[in-house]
C-alpha atoms as a PDB file:
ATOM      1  CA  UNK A   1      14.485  21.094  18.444  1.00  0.00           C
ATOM      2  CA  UNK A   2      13.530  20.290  14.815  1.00  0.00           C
ATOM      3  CA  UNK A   3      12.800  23.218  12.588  1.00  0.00           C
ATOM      4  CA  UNK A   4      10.316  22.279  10.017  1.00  0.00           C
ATOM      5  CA  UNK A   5      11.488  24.939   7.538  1.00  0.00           C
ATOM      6  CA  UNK A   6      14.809  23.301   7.504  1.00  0.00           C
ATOM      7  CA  UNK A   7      13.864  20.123   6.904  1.00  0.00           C
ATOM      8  CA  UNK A   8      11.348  21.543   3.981  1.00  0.00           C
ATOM      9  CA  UNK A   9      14.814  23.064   3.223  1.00  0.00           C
ATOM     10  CA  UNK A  10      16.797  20.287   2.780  1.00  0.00           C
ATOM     11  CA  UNK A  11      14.144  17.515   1.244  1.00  0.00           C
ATOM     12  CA  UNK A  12      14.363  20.433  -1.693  1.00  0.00           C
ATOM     13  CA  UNK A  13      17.974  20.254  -1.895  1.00  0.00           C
ATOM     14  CA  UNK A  14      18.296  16.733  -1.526  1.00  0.00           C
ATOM     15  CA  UNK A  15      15.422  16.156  -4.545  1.00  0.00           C
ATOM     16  CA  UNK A  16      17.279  18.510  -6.899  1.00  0.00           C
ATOM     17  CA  UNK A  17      21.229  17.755  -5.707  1.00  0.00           C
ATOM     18  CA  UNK A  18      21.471  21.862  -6.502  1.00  0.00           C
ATOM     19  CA  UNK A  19      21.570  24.394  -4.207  1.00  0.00           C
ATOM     20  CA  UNK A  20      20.128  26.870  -7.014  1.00  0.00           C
ATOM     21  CA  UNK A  21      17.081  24.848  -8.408  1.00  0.00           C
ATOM     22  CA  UNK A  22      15.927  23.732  -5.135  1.00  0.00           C
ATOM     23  CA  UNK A  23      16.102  28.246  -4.162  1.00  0.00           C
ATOM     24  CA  UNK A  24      14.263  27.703  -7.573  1.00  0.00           C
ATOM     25  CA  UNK A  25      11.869  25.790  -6.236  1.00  0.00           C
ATOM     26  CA  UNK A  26      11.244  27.426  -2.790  1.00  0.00           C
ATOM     27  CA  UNK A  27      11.157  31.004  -4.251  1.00  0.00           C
ATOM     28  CA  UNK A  28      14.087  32.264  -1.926  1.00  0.00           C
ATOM     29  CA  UNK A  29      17.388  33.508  -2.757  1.00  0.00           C
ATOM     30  CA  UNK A  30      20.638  30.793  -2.992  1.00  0.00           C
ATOM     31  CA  UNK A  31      22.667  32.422   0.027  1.00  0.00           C
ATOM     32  CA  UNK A  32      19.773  32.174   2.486  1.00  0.00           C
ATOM     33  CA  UNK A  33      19.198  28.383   1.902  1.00  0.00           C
ATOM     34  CA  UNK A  34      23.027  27.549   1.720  1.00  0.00           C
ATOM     35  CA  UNK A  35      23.082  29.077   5.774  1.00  0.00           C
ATOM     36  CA  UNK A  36      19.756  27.097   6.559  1.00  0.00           C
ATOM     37  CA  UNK A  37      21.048  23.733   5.604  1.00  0.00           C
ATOM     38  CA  UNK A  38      25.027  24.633   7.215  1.00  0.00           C
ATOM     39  CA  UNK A  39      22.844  25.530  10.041  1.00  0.00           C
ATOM     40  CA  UNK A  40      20.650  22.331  10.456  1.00  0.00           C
ATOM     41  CA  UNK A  41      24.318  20.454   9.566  1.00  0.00           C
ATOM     42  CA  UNK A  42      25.674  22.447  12.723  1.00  0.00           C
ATOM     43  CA  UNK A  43      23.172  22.111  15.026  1.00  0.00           C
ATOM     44  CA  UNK A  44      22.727  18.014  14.072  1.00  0.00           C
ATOM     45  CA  UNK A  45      26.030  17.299  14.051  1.00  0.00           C
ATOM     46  CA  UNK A  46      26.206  15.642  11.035  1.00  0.00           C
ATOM     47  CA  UNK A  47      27.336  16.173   7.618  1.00  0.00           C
ATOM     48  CA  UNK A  48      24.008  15.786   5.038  1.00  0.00           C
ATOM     49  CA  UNK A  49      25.682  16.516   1.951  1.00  0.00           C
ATOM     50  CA  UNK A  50      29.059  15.612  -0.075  1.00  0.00           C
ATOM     51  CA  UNK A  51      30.037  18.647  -1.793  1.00  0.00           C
ATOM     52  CA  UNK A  52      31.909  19.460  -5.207  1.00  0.00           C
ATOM     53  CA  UNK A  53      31.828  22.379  -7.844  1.00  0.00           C
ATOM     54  CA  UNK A  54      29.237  20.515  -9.749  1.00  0.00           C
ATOM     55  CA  UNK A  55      26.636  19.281  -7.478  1.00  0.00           C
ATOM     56  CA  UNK A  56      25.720  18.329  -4.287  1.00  0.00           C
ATOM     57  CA  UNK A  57      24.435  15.152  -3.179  1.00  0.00           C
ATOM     58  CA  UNK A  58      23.792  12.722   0.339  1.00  0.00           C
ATOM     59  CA  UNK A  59      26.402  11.376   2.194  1.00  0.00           C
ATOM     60  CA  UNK A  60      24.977   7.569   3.809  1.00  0.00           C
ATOM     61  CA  UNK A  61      24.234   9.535   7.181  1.00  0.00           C
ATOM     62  CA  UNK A  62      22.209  11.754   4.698  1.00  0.00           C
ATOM     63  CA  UNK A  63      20.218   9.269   2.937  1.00  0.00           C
ATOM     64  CA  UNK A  64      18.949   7.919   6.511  1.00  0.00           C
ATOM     65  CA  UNK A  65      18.174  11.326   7.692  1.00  0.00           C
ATOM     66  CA  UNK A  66      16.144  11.862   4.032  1.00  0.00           C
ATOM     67  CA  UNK A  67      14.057   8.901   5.005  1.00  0.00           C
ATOM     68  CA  UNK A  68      13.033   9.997   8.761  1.00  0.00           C
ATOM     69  CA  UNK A  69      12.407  13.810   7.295  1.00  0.00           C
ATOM     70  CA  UNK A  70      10.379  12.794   5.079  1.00  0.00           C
ATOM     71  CA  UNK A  71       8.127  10.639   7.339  1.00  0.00           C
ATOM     72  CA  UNK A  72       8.016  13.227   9.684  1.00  0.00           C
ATOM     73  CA  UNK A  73       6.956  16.058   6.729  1.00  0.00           C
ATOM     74  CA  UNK A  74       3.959  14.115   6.476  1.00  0.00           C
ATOM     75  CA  UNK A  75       2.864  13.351   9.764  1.00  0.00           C
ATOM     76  CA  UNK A  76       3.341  17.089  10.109  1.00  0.00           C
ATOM     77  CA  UNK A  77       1.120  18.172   7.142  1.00  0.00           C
ATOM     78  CA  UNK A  78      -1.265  15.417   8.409  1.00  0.00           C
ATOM     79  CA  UNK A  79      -1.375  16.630  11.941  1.00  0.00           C
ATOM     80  CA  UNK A  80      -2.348  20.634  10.945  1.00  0.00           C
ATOM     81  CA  UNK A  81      -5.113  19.097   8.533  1.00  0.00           C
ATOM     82  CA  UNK A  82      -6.539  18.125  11.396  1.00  0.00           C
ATOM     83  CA  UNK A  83      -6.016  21.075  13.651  1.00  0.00           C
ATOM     84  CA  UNK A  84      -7.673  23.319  10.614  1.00  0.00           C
ATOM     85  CA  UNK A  85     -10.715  20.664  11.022  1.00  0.00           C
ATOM     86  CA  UNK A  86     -11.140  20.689  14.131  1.00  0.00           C
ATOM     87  CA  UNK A  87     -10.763  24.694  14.257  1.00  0.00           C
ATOM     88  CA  UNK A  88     -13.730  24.613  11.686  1.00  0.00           C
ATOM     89  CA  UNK A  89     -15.600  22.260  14.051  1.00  0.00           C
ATOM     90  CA  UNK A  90     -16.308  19.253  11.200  1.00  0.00           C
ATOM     91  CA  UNK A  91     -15.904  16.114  14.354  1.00  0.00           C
ATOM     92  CA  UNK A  92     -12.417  16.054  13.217  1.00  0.00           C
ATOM     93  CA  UNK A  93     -13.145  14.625  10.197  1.00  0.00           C
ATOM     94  CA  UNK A  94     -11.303  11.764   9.086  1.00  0.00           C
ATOM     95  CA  UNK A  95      -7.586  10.796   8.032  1.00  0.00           C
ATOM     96  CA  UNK A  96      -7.912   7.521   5.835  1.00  0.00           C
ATOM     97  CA  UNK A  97      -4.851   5.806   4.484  1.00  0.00           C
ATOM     98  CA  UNK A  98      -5.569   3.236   1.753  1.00  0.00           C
ATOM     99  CA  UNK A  99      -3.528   1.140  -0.681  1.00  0.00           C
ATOM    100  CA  UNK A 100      -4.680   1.096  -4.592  1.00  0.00           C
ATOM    101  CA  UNK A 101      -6.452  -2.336  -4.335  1.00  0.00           C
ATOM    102  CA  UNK A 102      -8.977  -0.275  -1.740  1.00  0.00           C
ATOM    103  CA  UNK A 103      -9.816   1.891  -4.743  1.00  0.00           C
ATOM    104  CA  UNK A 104      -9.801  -0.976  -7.347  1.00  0.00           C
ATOM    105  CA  UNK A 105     -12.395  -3.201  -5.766  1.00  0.00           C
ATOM    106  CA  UNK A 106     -14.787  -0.109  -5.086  1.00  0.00           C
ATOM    107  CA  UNK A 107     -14.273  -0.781  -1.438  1.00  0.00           C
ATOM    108  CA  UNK A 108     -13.293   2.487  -0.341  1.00  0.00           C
ATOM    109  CA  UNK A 109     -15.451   4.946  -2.753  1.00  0.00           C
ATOM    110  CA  UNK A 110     -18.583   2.629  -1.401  1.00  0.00           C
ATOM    111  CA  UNK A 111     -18.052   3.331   1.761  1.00  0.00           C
ATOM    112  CA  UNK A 112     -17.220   6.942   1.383  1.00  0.00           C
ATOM    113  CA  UNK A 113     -20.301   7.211  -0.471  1.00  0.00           C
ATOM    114  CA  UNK A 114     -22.398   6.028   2.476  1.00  0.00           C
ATOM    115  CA  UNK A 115     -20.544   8.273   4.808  1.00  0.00           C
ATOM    116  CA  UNK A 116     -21.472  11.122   2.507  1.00  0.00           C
ATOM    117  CA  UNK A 117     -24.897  10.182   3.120  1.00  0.00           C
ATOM    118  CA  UNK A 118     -24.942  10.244   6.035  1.00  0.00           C
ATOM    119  CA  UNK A 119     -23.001  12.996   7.275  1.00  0.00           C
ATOM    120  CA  UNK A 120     -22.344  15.101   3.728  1.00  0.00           C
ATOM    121  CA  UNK A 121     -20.463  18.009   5.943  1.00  0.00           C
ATOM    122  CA  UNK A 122     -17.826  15.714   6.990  1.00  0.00           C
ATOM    123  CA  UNK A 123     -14.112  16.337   5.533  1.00  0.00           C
ATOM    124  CA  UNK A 124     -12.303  13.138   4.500  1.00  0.00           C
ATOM    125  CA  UNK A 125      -8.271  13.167   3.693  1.00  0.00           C
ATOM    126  CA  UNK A 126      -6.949  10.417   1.657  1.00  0.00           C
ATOM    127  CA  UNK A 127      -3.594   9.363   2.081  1.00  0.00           C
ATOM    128  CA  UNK A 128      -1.862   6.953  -0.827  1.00  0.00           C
ATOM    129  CA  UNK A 129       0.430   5.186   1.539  1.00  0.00           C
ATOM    130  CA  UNK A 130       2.035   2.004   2.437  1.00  0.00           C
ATOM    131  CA  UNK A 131       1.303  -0.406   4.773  1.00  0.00           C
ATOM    132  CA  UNK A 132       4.318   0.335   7.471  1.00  0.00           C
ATOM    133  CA  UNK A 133       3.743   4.152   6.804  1.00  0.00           C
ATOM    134  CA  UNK A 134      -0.002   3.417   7.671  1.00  0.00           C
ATOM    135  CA  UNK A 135       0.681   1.617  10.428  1.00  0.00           C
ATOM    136  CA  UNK A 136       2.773   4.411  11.795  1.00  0.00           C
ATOM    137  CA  UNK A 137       0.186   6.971  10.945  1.00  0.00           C
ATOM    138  CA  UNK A 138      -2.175   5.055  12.988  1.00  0.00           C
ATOM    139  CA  UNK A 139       0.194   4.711  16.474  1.00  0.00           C
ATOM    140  CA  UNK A 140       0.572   8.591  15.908  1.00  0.00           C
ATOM    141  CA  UNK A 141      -3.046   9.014  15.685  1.00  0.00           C
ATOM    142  CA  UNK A 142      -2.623  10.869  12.638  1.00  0.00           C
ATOM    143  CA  UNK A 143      -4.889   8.304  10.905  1.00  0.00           C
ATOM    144  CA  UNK A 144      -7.998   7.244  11.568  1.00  0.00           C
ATOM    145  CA  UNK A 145      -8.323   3.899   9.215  1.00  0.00           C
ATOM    146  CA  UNK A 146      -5.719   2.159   7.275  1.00  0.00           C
ATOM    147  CA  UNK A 147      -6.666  -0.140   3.873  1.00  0.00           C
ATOM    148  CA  UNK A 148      -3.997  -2.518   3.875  1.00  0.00           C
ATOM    149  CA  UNK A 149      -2.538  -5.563   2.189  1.00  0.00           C
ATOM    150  CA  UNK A 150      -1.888  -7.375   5.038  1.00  0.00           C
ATOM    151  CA  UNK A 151      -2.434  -7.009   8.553  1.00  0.00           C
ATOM    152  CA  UNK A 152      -0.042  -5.131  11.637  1.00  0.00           C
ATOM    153  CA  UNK A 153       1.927  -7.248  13.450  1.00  0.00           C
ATOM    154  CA  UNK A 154       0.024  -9.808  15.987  1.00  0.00           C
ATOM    155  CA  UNK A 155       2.366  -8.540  18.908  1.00  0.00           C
ATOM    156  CA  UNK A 156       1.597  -4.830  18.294  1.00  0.00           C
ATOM    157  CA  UNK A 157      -0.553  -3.392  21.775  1.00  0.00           C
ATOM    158  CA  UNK A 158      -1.767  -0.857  19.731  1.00  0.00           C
ATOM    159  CA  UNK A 159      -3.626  -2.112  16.757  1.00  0.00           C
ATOM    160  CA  UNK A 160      -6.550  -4.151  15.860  1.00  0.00           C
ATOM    161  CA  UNK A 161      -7.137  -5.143  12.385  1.00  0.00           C
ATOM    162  CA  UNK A 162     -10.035  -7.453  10.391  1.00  0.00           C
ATOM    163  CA  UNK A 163      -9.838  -8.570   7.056  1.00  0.00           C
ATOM    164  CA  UNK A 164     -12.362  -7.274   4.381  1.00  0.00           C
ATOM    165  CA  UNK A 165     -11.864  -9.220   1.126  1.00  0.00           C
ATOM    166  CA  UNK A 166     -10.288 -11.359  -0.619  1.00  0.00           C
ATOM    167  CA  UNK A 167     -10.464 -11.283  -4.116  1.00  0.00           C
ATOM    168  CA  UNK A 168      -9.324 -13.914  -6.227  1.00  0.00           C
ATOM    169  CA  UNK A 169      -6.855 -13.780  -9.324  1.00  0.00           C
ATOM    170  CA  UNK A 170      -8.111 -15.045 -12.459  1.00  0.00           C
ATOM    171  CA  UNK A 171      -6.163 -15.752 -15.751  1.00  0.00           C
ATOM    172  CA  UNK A 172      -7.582 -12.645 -18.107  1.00  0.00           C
ATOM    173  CA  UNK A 173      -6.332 -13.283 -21.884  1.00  0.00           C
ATOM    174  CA  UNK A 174      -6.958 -11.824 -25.221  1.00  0.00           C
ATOM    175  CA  UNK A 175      -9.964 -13.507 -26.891  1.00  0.00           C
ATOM    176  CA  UNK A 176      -8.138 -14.057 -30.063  1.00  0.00           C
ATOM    177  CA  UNK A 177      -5.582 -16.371 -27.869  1.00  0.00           C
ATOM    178  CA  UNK A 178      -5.576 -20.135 -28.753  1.00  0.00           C
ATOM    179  CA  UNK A 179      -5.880 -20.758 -24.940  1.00  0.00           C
ATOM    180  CA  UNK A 180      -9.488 -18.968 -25.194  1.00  0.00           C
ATOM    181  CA  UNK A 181     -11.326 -22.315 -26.360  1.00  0.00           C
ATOM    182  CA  UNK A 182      -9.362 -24.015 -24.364  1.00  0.00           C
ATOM    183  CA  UNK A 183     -11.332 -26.532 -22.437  1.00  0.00           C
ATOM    184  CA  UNK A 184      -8.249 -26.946 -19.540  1.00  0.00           C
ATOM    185  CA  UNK A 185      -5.790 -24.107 -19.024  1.00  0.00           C
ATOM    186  CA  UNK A 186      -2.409 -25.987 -17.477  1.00  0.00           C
ATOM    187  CA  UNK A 187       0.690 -24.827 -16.216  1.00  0.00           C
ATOM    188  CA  UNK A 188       2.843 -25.760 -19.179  1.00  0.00           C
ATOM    189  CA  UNK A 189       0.377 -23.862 -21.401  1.00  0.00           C
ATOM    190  CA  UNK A 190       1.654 -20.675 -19.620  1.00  0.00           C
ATOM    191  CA  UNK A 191       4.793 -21.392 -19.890  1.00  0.00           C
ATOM    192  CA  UNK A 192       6.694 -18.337 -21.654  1.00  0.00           C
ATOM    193  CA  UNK A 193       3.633 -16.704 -22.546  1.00  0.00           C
ATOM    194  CA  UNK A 194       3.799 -12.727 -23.392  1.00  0.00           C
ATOM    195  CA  UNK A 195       2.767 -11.306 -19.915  1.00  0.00           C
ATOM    196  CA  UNK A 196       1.482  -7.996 -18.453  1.00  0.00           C
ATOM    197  CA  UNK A 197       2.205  -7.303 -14.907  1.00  0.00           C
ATOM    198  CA  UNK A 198       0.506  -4.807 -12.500  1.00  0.00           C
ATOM    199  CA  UNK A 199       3.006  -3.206 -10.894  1.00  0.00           C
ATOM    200  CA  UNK A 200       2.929  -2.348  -7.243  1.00  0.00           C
ATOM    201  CA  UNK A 201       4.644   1.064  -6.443  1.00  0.00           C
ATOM    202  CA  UNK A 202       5.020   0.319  -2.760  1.00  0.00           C
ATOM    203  CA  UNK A 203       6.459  -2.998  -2.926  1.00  0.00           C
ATOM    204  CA  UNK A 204      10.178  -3.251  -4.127  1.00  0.00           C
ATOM    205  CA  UNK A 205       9.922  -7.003  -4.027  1.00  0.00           C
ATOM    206  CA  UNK A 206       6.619  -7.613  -6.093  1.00  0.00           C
ATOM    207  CA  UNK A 207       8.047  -8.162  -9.329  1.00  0.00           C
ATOM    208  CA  UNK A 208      10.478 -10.799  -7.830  1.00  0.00           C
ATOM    209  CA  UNK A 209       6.940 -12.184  -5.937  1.00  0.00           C
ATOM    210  CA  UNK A 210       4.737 -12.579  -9.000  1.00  0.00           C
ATOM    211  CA  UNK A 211       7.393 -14.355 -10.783  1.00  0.00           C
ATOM    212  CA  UNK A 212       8.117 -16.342  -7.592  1.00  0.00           C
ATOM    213  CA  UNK A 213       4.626 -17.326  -7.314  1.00  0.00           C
ATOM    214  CA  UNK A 214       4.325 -18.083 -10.877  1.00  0.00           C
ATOM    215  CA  UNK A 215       7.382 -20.607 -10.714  1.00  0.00           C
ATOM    216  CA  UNK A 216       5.988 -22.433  -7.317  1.00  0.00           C
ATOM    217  CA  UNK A 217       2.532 -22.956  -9.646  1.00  0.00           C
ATOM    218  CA  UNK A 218       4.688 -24.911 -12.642  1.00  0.00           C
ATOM    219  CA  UNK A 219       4.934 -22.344 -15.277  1.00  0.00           C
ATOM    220  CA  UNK A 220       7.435 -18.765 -16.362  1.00  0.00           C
ATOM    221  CA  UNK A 221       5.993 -15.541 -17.587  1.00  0.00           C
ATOM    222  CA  UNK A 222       7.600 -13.572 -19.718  1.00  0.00           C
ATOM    223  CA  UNK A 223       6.830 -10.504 -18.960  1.00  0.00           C
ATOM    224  CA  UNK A 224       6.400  -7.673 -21.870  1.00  0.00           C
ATOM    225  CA  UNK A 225       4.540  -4.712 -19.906  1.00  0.00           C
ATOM    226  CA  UNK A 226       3.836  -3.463 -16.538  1.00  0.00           C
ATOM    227  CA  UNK A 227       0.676  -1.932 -15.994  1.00  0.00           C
ATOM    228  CA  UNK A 228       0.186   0.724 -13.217  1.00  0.00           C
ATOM    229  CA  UNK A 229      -3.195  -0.268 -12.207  1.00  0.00           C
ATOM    230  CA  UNK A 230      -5.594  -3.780 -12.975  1.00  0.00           C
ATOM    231  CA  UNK A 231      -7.737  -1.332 -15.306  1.00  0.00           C
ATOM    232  CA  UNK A 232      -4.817  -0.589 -17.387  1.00  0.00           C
ATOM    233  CA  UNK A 233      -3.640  -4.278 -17.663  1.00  0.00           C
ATOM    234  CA  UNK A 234      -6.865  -5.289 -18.638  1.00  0.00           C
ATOM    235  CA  UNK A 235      -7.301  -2.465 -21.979  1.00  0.00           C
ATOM    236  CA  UNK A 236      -3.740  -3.781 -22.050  1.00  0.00           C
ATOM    237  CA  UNK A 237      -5.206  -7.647 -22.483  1.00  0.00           C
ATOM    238  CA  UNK A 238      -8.141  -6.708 -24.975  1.00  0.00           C
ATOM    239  CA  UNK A 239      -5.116  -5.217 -27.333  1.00  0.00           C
ATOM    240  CA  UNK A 240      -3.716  -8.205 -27.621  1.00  0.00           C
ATOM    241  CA  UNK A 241      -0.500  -7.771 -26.091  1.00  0.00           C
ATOM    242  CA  UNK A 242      -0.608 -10.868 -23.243  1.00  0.00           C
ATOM    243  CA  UNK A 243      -1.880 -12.178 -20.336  1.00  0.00           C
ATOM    244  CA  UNK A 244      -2.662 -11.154 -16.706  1.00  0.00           C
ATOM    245  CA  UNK A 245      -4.112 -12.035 -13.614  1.00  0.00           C
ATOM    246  CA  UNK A 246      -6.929  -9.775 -12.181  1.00  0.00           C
ATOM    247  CA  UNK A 247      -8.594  -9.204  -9.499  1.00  0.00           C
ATOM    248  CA  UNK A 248     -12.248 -11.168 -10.153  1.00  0.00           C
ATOM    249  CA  UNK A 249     -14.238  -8.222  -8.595  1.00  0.00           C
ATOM    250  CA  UNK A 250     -13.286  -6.522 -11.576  1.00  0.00           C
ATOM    251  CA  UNK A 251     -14.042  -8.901 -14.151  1.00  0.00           C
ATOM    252  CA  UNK A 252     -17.812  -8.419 -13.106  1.00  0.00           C
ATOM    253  CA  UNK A 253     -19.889  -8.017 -16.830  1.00  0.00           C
ATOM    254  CA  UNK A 254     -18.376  -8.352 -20.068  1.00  0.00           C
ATOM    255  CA  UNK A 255     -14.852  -7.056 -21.270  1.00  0.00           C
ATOM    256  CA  UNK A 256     -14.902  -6.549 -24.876  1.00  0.00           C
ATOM    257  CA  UNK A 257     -12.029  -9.025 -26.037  1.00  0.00           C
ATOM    258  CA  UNK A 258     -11.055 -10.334 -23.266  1.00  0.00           C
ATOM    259  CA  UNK A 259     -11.507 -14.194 -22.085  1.00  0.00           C
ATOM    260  CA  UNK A 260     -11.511 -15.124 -18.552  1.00  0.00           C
ATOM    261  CA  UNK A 261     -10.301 -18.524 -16.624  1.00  0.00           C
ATOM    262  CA  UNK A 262     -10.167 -20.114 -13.425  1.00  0.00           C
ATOM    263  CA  UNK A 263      -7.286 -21.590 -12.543  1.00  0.00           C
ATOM    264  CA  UNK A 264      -7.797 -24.649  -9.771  1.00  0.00           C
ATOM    265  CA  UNK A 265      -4.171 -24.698  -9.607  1.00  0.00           C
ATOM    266  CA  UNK A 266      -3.203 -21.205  -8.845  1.00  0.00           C
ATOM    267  CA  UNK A 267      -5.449 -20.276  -5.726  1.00  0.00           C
ATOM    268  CA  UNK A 268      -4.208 -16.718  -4.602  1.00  0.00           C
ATOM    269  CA  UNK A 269      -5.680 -13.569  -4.038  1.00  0.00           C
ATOM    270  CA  UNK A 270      -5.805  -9.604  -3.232  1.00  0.00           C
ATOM    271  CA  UNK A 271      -6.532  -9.367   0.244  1.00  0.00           C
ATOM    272  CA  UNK A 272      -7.610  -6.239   2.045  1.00  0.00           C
ATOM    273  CA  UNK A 273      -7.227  -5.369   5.827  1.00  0.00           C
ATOM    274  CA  UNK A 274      -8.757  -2.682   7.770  1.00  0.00           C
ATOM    275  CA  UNK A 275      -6.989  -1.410  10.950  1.00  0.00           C
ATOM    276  CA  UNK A 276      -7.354   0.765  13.723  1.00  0.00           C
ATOM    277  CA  UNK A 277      -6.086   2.209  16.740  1.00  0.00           C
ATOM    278  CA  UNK A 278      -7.187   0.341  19.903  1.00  0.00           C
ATOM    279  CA  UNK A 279      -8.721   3.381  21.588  1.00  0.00           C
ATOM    280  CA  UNK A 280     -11.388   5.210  19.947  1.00  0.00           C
ATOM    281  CA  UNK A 281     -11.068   8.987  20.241  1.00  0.00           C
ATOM    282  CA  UNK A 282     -14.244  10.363  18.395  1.00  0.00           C
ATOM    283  CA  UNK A 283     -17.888   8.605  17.824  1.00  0.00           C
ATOM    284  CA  UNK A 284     -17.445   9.419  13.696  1.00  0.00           C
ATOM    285  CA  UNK A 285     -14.267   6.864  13.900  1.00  0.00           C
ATOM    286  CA  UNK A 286     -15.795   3.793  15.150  1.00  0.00           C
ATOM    287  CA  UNK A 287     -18.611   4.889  12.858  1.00  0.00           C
ATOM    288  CA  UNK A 288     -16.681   4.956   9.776  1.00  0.00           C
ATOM    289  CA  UNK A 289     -14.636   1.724  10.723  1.00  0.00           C
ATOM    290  CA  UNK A 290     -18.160  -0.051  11.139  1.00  0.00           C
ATOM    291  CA  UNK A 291     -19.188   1.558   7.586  1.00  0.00           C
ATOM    292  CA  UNK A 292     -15.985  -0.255   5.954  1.00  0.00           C
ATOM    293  CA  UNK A 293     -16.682  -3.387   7.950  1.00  0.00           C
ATOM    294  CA  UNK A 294     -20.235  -3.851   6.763  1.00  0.00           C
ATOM    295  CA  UNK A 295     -19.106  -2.353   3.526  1.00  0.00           C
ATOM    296  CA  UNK A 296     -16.458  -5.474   3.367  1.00  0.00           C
ATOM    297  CA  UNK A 297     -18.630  -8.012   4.042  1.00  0.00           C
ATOM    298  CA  UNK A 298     -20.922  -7.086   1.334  1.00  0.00           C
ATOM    299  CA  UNK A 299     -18.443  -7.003  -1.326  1.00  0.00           C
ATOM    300  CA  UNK A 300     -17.215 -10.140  -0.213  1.00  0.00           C
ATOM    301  CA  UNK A 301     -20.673 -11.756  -0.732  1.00  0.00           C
ATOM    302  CA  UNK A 302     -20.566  -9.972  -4.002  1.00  0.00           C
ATOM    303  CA  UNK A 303     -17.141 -11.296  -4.953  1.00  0.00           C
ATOM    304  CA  UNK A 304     -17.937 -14.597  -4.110  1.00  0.00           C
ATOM    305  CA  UNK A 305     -21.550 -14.738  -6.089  1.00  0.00           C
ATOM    306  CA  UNK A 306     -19.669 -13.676  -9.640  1.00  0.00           C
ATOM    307  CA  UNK A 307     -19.879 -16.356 -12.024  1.00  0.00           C
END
């Protein structure tokens, strides 16, 4: 069997690739961890690490095992959250996992807001994950809720999903831009226009997708900055320094500099799922899930009511 130290053991070693920072980082002595990891080697079968006087780093079989230990790290820490909850008799609280765009739109702090009302003892955990590593969290029941970008697979038994929102993109540009009095905004306009991106952490592919989608509607950005959040890219915009596409529930009031379009020609948007585990184990889950549902529905109305 698995022996959580060890893997806490090696996810140090294989973060620094040094036997001495990662003892470092653990507070133990060099020696001790050395035997730990030789040990989990031994008893796996496998060799984790290519070794050399200068460093030490994953072999292939390594990098694989990195992954799964990782995962499994979490689920762990996830799992005695819950146990120390339940100890402390608080329902169970709740395990949510949730993607940025759940925090963006107001979504998720709306509906936490309501639970607070209603039940202000209640413990909530937040976990910043992605949509697989929800999904999993969810089949392991180590999650109560996932926020996701898209739904789980039609052919999974376990999981039931709805969508919440979808939030169009609109064209945000300084107001200073010659496209600002614009009375038609066209494809060709964009064409090589300074551009700021909002990055998606969890996605390797998004760049690649945003220029993708910007090619299929007739025009390339080029893009100058990436932004780590729609907030950012938008200060970002009011600079000066290009354009971006934003989410329209967050173009709501007036943005000092800033000139928003519609685009009839480029008709996509950030959509958010919420999904579930089939079965129900505690009243406060289908509780909270209805909470988010109704919470959804209203910020869709909203959404859609924004000039």
């Amino acid at each position: 069997m698995l022996d959580l130290r060890q893997l806490r053991y090696f996810v140090a070693v294989a973060e620094e690739e040094h036997v001495g920072r990662a003892a470092e980082r653990l507070h133990i002595s060099q020696s001790p961890l050395s035997r730990q990891i030789a040990q989990l080697e031994k008893n796996l079968g496998l060799t984790l690490f290519e070794r050399t006087q200068q460093r030490i780093r994953l072999t292939s079989d390594g990098q694989v095992f990195l992954s799964e230990a990782e995962a499994l790290l979490r689920h762990a820490a996830r799992l005695e959250n819950l146990g120390r909850r339940l100890g402390r008799g608080e329902e169970g609280g709740l395990c949510v996992g949730y993607v940025g765009d759940a925090m963006h739109t107001g979504l998720l702090p709306q509906a936490l807001r309501e639970l607070h009302d209603e039940r202000p003892g209640i413990h909530v955990a937040l976990y910043d994950l992605a949509a697989p590593q929800q999904f999993e969290g969810l089949r392991q029941r180590s999650l109560d809720i996932a926020l996701v970008p898209q739904a789980p697979p039609e052919t999974d038994p376990d999981l039931r999903s709805a969508l919440l929102l979808k939030d169009p993109l609109l064209l945000a540009m300084p107001s200073s831009h010659p496209l600002a009095d614009a009375t038609e905004v066209l494809p060709a306009d964009l064409d090589t226009q300074p551009w700021i991106v909002v990055e998606d952490s969890q996605d390797r592919a998004w760049r690649d997708d945003f220029v993708a989608s910007c090619a299929a509607a007739g025009f390339t950005p080029d893009i100058r900055l990436e932004a780590p959040d729609p907030l950012t890219a938008l200060g970002l915009v009011a600079s000066g320094l290009g354009m971006a596409f934003v989410q329209k529930s967050m173009l709501h009031g007036r943005t000092v500099g800033v000139t928003v379009r519609e685009l009839p020609w480029f008709q996509r948007s950030v959509r958010l799922w919420a999904a579930w585990h089939r079965t129900d184990l505690r009243p406060i889950v289908a509780s909270f899930r209805a909470t988010v549902l109704n919470t959804g529905n209203e910020q869709e109305q909203a959404v859609s009511r924004l000039p």
